[in-house]
PDB file of N, CA and C in Angstrom:
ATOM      1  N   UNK A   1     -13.231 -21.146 -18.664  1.00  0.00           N
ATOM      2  CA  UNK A   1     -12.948 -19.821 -18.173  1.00  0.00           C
ATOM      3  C   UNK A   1     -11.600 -19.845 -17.445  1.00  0.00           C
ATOM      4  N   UNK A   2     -10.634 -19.228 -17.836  1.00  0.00           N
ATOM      5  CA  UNK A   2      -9.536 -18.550 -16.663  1.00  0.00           C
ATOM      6  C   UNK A   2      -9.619 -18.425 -15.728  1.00  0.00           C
ATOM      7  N   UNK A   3      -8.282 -18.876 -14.705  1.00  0.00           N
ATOM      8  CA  UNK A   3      -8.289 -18.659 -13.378  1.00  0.00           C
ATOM      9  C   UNK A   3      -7.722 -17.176 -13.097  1.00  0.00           C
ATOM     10  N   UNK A   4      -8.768 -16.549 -12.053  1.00  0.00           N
ATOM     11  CA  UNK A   4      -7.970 -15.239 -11.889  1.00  0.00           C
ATOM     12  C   UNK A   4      -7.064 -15.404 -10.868  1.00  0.00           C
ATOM     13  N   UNK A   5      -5.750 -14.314 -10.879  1.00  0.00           N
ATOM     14  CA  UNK A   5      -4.666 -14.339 -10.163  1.00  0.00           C
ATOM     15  C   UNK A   5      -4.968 -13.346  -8.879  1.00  0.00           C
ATOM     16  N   UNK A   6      -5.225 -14.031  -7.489  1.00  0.00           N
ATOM     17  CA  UNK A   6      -5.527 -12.924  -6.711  1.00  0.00           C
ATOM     18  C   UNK A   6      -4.432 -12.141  -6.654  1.00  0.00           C
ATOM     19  N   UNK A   7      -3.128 -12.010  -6.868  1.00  0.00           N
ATOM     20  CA  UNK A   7      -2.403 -10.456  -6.631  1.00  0.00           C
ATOM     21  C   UNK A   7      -2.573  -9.835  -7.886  1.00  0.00           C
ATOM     22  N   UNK A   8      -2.410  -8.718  -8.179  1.00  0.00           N
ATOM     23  CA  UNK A   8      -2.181  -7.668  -9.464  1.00  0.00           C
ATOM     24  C   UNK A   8      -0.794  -6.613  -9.267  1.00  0.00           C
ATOM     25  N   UNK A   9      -0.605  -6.598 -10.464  1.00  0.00           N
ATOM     26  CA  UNK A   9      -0.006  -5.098 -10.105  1.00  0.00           C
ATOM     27  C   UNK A   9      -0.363  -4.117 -10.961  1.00  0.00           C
ATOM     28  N   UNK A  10      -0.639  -3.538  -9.606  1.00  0.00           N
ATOM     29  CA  UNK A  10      -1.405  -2.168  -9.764  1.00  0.00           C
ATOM     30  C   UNK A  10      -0.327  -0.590 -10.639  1.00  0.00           C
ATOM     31  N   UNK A  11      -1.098   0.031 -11.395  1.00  0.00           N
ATOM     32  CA  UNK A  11      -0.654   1.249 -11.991  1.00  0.00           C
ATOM     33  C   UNK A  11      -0.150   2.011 -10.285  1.00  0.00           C
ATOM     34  N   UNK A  12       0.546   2.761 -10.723  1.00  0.00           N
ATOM     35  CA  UNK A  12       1.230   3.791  -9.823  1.00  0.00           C
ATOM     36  C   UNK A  12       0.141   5.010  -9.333  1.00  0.00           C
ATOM     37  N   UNK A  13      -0.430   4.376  -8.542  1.00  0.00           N
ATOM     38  CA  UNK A  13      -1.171   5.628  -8.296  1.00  0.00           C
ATOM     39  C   UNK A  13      -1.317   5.966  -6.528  1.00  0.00           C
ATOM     40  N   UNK A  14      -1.398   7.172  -6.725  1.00  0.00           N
ATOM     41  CA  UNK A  14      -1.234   7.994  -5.270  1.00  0.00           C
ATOM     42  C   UNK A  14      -2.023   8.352  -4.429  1.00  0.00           C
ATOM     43  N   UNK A  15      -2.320   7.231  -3.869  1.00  0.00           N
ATOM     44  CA  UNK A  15      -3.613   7.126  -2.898  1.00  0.00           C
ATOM     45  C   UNK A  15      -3.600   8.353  -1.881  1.00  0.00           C
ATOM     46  N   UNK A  16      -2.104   8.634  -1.823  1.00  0.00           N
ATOM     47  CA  UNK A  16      -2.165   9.753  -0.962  1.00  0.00           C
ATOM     48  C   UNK A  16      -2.913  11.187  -0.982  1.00  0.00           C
ATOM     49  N   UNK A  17      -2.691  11.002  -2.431  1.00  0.00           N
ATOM     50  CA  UNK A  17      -3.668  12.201  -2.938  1.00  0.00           C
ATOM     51  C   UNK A  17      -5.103  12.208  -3.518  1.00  0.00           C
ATOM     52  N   UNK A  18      -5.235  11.302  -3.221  1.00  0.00           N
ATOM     53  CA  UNK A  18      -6.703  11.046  -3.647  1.00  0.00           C
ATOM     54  C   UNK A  18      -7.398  11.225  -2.256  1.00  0.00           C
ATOM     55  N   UNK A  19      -6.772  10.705  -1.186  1.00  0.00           N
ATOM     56  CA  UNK A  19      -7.010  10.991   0.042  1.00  0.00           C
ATOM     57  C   UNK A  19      -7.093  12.789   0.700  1.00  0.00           C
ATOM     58  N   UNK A  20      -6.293  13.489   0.427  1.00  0.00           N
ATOM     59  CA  UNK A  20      -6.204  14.692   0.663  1.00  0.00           C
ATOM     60  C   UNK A  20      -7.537  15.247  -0.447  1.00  0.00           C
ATOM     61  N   UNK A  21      -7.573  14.911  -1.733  1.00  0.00           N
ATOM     62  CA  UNK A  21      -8.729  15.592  -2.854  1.00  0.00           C
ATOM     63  C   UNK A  21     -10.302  15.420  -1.958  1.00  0.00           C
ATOM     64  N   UNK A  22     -10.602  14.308  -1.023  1.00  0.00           N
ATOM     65  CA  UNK A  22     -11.576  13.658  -0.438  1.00  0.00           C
ATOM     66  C   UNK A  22     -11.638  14.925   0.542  1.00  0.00           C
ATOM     67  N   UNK A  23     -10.270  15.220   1.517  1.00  0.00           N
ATOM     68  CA  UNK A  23     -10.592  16.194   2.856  1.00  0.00           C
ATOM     69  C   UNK A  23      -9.878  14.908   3.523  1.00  0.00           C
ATOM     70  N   UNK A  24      -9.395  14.028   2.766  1.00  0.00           N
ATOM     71  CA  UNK A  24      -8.498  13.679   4.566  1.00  0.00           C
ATOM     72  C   UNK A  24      -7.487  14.309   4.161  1.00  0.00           C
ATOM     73  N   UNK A  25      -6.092  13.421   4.934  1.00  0.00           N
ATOM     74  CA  UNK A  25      -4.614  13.346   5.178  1.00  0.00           C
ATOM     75  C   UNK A  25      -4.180  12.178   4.641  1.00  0.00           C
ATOM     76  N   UNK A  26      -3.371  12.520   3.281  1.00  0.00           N
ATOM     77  CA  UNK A  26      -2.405  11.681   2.845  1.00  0.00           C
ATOM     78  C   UNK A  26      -1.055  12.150   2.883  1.00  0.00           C
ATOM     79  N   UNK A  27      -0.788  10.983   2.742  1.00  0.00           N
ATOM     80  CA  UNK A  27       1.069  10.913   2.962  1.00  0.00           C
ATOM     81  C   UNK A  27       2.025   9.814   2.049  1.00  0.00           C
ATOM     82  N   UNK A  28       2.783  10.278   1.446  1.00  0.00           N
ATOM     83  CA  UNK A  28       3.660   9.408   0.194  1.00  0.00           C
ATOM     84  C   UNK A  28       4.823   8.952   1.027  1.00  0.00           C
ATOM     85  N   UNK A  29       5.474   7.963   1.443  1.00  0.00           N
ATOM     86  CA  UNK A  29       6.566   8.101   2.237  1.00  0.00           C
ATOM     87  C   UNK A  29       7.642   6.383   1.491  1.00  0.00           C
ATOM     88  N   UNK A  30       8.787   6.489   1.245  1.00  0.00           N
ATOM     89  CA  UNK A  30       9.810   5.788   0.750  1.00  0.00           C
ATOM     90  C   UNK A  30      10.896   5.275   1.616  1.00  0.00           C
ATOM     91  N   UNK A  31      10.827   5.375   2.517  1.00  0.00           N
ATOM     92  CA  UNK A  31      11.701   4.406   3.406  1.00  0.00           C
ATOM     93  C   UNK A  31      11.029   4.183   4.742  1.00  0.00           C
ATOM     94  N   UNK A  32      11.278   3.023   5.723  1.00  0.00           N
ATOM     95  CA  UNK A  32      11.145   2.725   6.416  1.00  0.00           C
ATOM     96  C   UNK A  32      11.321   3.653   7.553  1.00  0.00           C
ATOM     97  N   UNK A  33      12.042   4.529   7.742  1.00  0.00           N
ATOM     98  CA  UNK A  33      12.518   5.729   8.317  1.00  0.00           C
ATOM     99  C   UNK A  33      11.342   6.644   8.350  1.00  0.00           C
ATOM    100  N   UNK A  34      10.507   6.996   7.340  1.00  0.00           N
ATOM    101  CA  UNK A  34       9.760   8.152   7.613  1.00  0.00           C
ATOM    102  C   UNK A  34       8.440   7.604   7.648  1.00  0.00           C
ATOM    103  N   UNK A  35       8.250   6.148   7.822  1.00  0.00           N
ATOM    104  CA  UNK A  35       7.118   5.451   8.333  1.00  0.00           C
ATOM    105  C   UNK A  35       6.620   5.748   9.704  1.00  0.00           C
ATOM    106  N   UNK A  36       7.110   5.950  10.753  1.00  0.00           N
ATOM    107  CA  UNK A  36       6.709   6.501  12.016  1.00  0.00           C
ATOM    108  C   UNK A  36       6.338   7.823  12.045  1.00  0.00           C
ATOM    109  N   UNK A  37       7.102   8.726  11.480  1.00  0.00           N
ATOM    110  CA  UNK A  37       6.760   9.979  11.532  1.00  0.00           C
ATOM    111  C   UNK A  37       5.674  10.380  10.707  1.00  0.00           C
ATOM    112  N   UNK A  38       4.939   9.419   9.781  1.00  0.00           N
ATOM    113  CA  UNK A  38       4.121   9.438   8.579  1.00  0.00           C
ATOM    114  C   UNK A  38       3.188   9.125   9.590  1.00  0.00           C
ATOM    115  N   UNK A  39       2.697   8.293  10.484  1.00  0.00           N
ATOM    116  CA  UNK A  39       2.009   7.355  11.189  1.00  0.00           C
ATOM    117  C   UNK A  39       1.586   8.656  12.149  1.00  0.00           C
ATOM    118  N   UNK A  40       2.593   9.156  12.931  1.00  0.00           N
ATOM    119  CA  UNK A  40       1.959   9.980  14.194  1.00  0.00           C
ATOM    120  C   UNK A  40       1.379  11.223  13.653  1.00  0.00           C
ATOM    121  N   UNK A  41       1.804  11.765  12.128  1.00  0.00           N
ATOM    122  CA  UNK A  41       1.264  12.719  11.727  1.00  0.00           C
ATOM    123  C   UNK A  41      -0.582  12.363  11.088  1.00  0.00           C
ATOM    124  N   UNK A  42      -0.667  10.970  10.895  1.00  0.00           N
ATOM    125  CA  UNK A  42      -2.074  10.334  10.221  1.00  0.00           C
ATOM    126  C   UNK A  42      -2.836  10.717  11.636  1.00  0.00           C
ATOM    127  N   UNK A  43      -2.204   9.817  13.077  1.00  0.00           N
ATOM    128  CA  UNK A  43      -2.693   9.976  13.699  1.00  0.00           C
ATOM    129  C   UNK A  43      -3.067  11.407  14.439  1.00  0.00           C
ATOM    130  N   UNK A  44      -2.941  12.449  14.504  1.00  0.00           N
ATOM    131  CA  UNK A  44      -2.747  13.572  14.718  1.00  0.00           C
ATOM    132  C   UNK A  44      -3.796  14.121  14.068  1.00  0.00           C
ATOM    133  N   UNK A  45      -3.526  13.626  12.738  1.00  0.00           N
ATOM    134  CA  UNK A  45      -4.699  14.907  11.851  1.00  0.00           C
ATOM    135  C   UNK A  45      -6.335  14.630  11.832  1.00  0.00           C
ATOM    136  N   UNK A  46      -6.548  14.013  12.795  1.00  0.00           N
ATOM    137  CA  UNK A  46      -7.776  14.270  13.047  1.00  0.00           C
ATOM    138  C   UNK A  46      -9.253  13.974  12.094  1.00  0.00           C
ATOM    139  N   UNK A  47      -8.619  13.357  10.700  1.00  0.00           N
ATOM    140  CA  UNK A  47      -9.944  13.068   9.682  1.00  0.00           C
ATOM    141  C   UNK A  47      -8.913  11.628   9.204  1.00  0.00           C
ATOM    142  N   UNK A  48      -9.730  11.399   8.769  1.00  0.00           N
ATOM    143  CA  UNK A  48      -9.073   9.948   7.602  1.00  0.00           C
ATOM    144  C   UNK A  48      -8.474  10.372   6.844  1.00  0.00           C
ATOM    145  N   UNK A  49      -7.083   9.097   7.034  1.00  0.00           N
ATOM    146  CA  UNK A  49      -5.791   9.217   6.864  1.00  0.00           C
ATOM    147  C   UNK A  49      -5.609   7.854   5.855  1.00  0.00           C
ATOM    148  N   UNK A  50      -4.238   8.311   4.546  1.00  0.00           N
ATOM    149  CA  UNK A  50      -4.086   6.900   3.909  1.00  0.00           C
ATOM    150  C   UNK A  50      -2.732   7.568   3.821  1.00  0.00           C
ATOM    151  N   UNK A  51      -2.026   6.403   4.449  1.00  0.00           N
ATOM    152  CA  UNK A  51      -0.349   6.352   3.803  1.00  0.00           C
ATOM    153  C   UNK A  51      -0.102   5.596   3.197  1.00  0.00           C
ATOM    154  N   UNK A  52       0.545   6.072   1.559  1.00  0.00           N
ATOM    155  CA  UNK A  52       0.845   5.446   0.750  1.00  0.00           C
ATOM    156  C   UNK A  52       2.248   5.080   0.633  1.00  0.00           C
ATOM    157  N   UNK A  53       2.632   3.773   0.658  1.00  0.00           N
ATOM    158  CA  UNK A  53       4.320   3.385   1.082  1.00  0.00           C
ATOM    159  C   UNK A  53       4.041   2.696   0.161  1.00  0.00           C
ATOM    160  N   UNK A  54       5.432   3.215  -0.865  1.00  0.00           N
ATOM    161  CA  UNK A  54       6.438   2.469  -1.923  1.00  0.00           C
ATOM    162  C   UNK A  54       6.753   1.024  -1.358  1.00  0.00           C
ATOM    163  N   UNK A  55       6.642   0.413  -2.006  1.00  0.00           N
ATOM    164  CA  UNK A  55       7.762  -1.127  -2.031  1.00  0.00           C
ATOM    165  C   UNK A  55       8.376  -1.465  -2.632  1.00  0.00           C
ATOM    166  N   UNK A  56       9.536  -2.140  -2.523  1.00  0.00           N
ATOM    167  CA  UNK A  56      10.069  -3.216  -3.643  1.00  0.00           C
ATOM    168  C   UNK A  56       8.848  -4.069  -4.419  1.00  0.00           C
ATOM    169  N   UNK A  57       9.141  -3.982  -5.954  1.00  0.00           N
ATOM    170  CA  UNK A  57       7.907  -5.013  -6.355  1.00  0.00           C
ATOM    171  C   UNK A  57       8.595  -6.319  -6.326  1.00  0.00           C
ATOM    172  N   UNK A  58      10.439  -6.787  -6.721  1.00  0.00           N
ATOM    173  CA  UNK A  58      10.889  -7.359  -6.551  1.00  0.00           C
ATOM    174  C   UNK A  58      10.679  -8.386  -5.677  1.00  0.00           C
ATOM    175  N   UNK A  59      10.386  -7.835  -3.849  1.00  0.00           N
ATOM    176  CA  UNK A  59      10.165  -8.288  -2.855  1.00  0.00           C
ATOM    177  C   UNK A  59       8.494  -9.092  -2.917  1.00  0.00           C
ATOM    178  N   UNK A  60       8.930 -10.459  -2.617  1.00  0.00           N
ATOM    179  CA  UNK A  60       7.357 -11.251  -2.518  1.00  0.00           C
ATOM    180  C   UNK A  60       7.306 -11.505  -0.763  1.00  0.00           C
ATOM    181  N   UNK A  61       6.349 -10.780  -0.148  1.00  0.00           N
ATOM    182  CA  UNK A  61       6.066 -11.474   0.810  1.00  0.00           C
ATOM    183  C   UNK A  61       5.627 -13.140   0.838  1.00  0.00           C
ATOM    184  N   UNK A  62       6.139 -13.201   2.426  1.00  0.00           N
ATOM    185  CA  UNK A  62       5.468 -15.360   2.886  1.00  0.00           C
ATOM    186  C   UNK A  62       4.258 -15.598   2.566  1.00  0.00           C
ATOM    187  N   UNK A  63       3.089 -14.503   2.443  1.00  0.00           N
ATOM    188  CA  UNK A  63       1.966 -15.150   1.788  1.00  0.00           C
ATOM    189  C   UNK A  63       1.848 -15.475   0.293  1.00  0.00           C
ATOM    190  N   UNK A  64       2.871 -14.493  -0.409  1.00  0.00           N
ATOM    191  CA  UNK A  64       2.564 -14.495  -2.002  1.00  0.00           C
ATOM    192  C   UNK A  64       3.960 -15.497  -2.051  1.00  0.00           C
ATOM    193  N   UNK A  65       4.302 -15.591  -1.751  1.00  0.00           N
ATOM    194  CA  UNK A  65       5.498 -16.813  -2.398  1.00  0.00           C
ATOM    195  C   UNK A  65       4.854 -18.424  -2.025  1.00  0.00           C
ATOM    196  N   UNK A  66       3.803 -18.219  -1.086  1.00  0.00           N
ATOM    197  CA  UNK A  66       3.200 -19.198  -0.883  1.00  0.00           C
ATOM    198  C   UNK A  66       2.188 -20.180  -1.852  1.00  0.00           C
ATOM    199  N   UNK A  67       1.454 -19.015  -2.467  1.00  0.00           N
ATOM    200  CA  UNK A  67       0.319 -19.364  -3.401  1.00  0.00           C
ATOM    201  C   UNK A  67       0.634 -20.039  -4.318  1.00  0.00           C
ATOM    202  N   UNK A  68       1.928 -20.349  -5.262  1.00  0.00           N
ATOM    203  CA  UNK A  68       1.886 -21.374  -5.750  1.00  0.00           C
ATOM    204  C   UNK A  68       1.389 -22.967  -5.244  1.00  0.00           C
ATOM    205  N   UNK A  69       2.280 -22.414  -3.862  1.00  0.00           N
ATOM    206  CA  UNK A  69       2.399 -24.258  -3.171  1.00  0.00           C
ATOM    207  C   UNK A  69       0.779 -24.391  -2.898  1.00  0.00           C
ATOM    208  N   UNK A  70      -0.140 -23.911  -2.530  1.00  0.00           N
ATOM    209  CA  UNK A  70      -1.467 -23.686  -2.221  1.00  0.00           C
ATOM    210  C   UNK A  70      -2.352 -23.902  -3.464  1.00  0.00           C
ATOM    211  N   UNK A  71      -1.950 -23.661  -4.832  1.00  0.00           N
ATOM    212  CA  UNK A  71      -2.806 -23.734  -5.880  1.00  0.00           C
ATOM    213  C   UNK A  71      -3.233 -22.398  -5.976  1.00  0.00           C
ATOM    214  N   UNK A  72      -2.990 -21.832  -6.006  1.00  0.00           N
ATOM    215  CA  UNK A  72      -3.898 -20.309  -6.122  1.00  0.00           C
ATOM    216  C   UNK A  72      -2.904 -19.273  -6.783  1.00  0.00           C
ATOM    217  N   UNK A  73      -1.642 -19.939  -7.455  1.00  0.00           N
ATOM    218  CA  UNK A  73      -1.341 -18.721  -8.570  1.00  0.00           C
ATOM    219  C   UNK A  73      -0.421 -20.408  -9.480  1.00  0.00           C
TER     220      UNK A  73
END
């Protein structure tokens, strides 16, 4: 049997709005800049909140650049 790869990449999808379809507060936000103002508005609105932030896929975080050296990709 195959080893599975714990990261994926995931289809493009907009948690933000799946969040609002539910009755919370979602929010789509693309730079680092409108991350705070995304944040005090989650906090504010009073029901469950998902902010959905773009990344570089390019960009590997220290844990995922790690998993080779670890055995686990």
């Amino acid at each position: 049997m195959g080893r599975r790869a714990p990261a994926s990449e995931l289809a493009p999808i907009r948690y933000d709005r799946l969040a609002e379809a539910l009755g919370g507060h979602g929010e789509h936000v693309e730079s680092l800049e409108a991350l705070r103002p995304a944040l005090d508005r989650a906090f504010a609105a009073g029901v469950c909140s998902v902010i959905d932030v773009t990344t570089d896929p390019a960009v590997l975080s220290e844990l995922l650049r790690m998993l080779p050296q670890l055995g686990l990709m």
